[in-house]
Protein backbone atom coordinates (compact mmCIF):
# COMPACT_ATOMS: atom_id res chain seq x y z
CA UNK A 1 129.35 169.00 124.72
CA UNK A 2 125.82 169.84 123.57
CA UNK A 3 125.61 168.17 120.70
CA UNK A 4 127.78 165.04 120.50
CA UNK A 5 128.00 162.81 117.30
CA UNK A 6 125.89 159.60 118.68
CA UNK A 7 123.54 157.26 117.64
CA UNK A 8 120.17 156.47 119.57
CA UNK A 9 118.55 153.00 118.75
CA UNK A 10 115.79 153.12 115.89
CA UNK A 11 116.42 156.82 115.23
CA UNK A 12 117.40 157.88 111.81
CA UNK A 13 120.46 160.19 111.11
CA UNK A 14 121.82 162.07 107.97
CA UNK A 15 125.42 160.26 108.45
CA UNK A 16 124.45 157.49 106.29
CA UNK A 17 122.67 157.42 102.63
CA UNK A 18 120.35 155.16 103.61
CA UNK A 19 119.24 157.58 106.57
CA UNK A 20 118.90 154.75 109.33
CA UNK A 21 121.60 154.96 112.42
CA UNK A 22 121.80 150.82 112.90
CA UNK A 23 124.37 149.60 110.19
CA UNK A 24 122.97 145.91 108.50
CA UNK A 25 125.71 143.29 108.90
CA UNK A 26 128.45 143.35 106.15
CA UNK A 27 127.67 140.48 103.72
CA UNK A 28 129.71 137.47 103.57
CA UNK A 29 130.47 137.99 107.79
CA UNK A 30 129.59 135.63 110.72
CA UNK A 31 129.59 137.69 113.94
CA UNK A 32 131.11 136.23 117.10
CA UNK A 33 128.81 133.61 118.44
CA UNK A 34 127.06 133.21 115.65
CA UNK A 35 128.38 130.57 113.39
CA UNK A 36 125.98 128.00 114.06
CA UNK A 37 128.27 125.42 112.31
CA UNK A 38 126.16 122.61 113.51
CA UNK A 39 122.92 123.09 112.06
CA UNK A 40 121.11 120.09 113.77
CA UNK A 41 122.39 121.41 117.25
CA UNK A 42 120.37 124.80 116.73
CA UNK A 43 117.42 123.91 115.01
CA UNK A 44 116.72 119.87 115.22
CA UNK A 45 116.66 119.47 112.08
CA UNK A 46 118.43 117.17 109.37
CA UNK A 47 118.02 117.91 105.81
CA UNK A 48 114.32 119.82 106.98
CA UNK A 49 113.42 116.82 108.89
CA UNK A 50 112.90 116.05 112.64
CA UNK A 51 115.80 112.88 113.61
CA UNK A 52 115.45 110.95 116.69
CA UNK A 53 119.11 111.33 117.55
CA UNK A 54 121.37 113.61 120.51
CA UNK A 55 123.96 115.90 118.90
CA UNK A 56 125.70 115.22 121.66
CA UNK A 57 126.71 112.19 124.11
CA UNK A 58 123.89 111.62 126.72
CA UNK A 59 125.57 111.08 130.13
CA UNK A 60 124.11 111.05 133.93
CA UNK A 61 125.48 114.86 134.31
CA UNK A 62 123.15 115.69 131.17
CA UNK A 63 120.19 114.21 132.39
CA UNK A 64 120.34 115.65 136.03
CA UNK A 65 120.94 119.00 134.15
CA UNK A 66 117.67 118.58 132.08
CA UNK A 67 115.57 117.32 134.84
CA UNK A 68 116.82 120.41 136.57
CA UNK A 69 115.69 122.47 133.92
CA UNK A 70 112.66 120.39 133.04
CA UNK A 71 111.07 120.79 136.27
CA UNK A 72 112.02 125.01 136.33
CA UNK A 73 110.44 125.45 133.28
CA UNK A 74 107.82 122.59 132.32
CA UNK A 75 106.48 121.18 135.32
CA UNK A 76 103.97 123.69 135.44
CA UNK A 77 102.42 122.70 132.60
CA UNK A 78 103.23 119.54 131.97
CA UNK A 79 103.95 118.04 135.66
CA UNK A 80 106.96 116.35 137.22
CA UNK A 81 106.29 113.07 135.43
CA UNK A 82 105.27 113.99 132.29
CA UNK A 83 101.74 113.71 132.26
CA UNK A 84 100.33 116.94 131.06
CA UNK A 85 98.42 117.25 134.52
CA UNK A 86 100.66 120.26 135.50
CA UNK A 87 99.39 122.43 138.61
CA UNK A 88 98.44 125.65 135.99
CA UNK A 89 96.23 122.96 134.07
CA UNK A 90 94.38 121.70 137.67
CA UNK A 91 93.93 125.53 137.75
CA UNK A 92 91.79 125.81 134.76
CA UNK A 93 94.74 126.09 131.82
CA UNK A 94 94.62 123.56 129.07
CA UNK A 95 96.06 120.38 129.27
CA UNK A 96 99.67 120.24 128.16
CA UNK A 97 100.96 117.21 126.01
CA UNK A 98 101.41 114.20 128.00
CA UNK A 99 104.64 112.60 127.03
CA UNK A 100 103.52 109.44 127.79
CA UNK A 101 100.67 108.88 125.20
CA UNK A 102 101.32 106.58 122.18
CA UNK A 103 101.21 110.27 119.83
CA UNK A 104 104.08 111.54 121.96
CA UNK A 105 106.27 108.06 122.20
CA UNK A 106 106.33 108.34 118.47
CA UNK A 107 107.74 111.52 118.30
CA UNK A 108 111.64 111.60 117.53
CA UNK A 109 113.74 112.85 119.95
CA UNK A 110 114.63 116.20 118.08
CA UNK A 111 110.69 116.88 118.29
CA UNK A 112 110.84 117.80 121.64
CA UNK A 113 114.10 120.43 120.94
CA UNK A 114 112.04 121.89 118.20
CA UNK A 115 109.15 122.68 120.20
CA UNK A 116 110.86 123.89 122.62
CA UNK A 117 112.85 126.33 120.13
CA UNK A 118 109.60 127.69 117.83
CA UNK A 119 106.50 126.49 120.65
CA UNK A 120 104.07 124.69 119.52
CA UNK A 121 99.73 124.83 119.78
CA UNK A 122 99.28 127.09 123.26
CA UNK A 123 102.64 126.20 123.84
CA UNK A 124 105.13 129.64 123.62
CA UNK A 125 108.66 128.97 122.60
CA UNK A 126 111.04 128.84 125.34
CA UNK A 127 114.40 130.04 123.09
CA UNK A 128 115.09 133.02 124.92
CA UNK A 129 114.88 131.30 128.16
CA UNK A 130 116.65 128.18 127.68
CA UNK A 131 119.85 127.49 125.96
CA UNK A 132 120.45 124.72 122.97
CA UNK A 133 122.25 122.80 125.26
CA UNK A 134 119.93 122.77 127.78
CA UNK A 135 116.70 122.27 125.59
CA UNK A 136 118.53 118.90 124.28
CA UNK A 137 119.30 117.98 128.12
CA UNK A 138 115.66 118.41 128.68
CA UNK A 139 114.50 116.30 125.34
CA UNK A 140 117.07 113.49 126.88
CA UNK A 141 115.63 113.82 130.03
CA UNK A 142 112.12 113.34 128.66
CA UNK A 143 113.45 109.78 126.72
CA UNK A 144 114.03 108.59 130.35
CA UNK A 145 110.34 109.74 131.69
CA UNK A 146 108.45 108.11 129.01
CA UNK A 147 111.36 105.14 129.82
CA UNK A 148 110.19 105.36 133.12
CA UNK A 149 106.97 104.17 132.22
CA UNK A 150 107.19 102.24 129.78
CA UNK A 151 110.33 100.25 130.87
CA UNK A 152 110.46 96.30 130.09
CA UNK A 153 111.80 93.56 131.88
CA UNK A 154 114.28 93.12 129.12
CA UNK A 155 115.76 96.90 129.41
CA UNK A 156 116.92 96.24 133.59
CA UNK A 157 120.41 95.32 133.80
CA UNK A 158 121.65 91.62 134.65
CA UNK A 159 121.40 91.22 138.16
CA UNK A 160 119.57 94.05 139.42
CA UNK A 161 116.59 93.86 141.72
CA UNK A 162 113.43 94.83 140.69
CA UNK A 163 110.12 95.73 143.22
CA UNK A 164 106.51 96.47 142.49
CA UNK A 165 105.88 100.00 143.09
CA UNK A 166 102.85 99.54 145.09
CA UNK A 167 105.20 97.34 147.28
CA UNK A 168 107.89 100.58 147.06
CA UNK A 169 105.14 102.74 148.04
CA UNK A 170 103.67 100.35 151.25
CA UNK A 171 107.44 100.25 152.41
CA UNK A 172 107.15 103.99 152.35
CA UNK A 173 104.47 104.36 154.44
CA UNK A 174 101.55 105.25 151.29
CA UNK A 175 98.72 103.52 150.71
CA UNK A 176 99.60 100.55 146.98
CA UNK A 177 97.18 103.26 144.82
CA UNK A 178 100.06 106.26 145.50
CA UNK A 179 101.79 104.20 142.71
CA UNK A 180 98.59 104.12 139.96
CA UNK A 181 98.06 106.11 136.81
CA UNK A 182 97.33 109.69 137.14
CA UNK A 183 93.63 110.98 135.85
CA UNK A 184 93.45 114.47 134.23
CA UNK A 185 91.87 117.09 136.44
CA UNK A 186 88.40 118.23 136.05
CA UNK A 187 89.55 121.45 135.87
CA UNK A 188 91.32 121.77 133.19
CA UNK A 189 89.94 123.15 130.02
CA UNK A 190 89.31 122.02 126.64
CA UNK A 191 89.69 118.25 127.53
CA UNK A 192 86.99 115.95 129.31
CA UNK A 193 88.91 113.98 131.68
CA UNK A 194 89.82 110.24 131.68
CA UNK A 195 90.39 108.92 134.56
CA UNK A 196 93.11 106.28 135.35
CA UNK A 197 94.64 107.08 131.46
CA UNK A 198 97.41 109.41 132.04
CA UNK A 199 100.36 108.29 134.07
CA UNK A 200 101.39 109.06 137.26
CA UNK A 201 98.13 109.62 140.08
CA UNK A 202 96.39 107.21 142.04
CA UNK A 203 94.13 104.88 140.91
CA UNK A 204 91.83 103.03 143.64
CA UNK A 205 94.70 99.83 143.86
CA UNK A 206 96.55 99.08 140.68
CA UNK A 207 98.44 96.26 143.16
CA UNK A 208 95.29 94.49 142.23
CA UNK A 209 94.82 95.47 138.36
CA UNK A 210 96.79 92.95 135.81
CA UNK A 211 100.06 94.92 134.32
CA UNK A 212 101.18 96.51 137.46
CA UNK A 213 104.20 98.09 136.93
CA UNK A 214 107.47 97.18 138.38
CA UNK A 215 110.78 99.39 139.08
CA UNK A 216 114.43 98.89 139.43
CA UNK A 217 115.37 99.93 143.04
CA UNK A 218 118.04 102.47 143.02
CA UNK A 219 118.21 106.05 144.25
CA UNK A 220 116.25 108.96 142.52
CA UNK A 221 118.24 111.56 139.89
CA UNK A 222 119.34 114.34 141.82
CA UNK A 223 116.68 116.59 142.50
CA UNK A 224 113.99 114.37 141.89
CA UNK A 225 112.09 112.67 144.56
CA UNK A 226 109.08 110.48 144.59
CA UNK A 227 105.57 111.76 144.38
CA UNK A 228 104.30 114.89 147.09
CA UNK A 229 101.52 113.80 149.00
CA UNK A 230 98.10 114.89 147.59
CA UNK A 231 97.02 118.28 148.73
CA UNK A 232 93.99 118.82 149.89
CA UNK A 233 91.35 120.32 147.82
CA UNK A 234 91.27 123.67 147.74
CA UNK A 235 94.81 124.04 148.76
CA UNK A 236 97.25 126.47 147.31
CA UNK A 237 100.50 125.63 145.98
């Protein structure tokens, strides 16, 4: 009872020739779960190349999931819309990538998977955290942010209404500038900020500036809800 014939983790043991207690994997195996059959689907990559293409149908039930997991797990870097203005970065942290910059519209899709998978810059990998599937729910979901400012008249469907934000955001009781462009905050580091570039914060009344952008009225993705009120300055989260 003493002495029983285990193995501890990392320890070495005279059972074996080679002296080490964990046995390598027999060649020529695939353990359970670890096929990987689709290569793309694990590492967004085709042939060593990034593609802009799902491995997977995109439907609404996709996108809800990723915006759920977008805004657990990249929101505080990189905001709720995208922007790169995330609360850690008003708190001194450097600006995160803001999806909505002409660098970042360029990117294929699978860019945003592979990031996510190996990090990228300051950026850690998020791997362990988030699953393949989820990673390319959150990639979809950030197609339909940068869609969601960037959207034409030509991409609204036949017959559908379409409002000014400022006049969304008047009907809502905020001032026409809770709809402007976002600046960066002074606080963050490494980056001088540019006010009225990124998207998403108020400007002083983009109801008056030329290229205001207009919406499609419809509800909000589940979970997702329009823009908190500004806190206060020195306010904590």
């Amino acid at each position: 009872m003493q002495n029983q014939p285990r193995m501890f983790p990392q320890r070495s043991t005279p059972i074996f020739a080679d002296g080490r207690s964990v046995r390598p994997q027999v060649e020529h195996t695939v353990a359970r779960g670890q096929l990987y059959e689709n290569g793309y689907f694990y590492t967004g990559l085709m042939n060593g190349k990034e593609a802009d293409m799902m491995p997977f149908p995109v439907t609404m039930q996709v996108l809800e999931r990723g915006q759920e997991r977008f805004n657990v797990y990249c929101t505080p870097c990189h905001s709720r819309v995208g922007n790169g203005a995330g609360m850690i970065v008003e708190r001194g942290y450097k600006p995160a990538g803001n999806f909505h910059d002409a660098r970042r519209l360029a990117e294929p899709l699978s860019h945003y998977f592979y990031v996510m998978t190996n990090g990228y810059g300051a950026m850690p990998d998020y791997k362990a955290q988030v699953t393949p599937e989820d990673r390319w729910a959150i990639a979809a979901y950030i197609r339909a942010l940068q869609l969601s400012q960037n959207a034409k008249t030509t991409d609204v469907p036949a017959g559908a209404q379409v409002e000014d934000l400022g006049d969304i955001a008047t009907r809502l009781g905020e001032p026409a500038s809770y709809a402007g462009p976002w600046p960066m905050p002074s606080t963050a580091v490494y980056g001088a900020p540019t006010v009225g570039t990124a998207a998403g914060a108020p400007a002083e009344n983009p109801a008056k500036q030329p290229g205001s952008k207009n919406v499609v009225t419809g509800p909000a993705p589940t979970g997702e809800t329009s823009r908190p009120p500004a806190r206060p300055s020195g306010a904590q989260p």
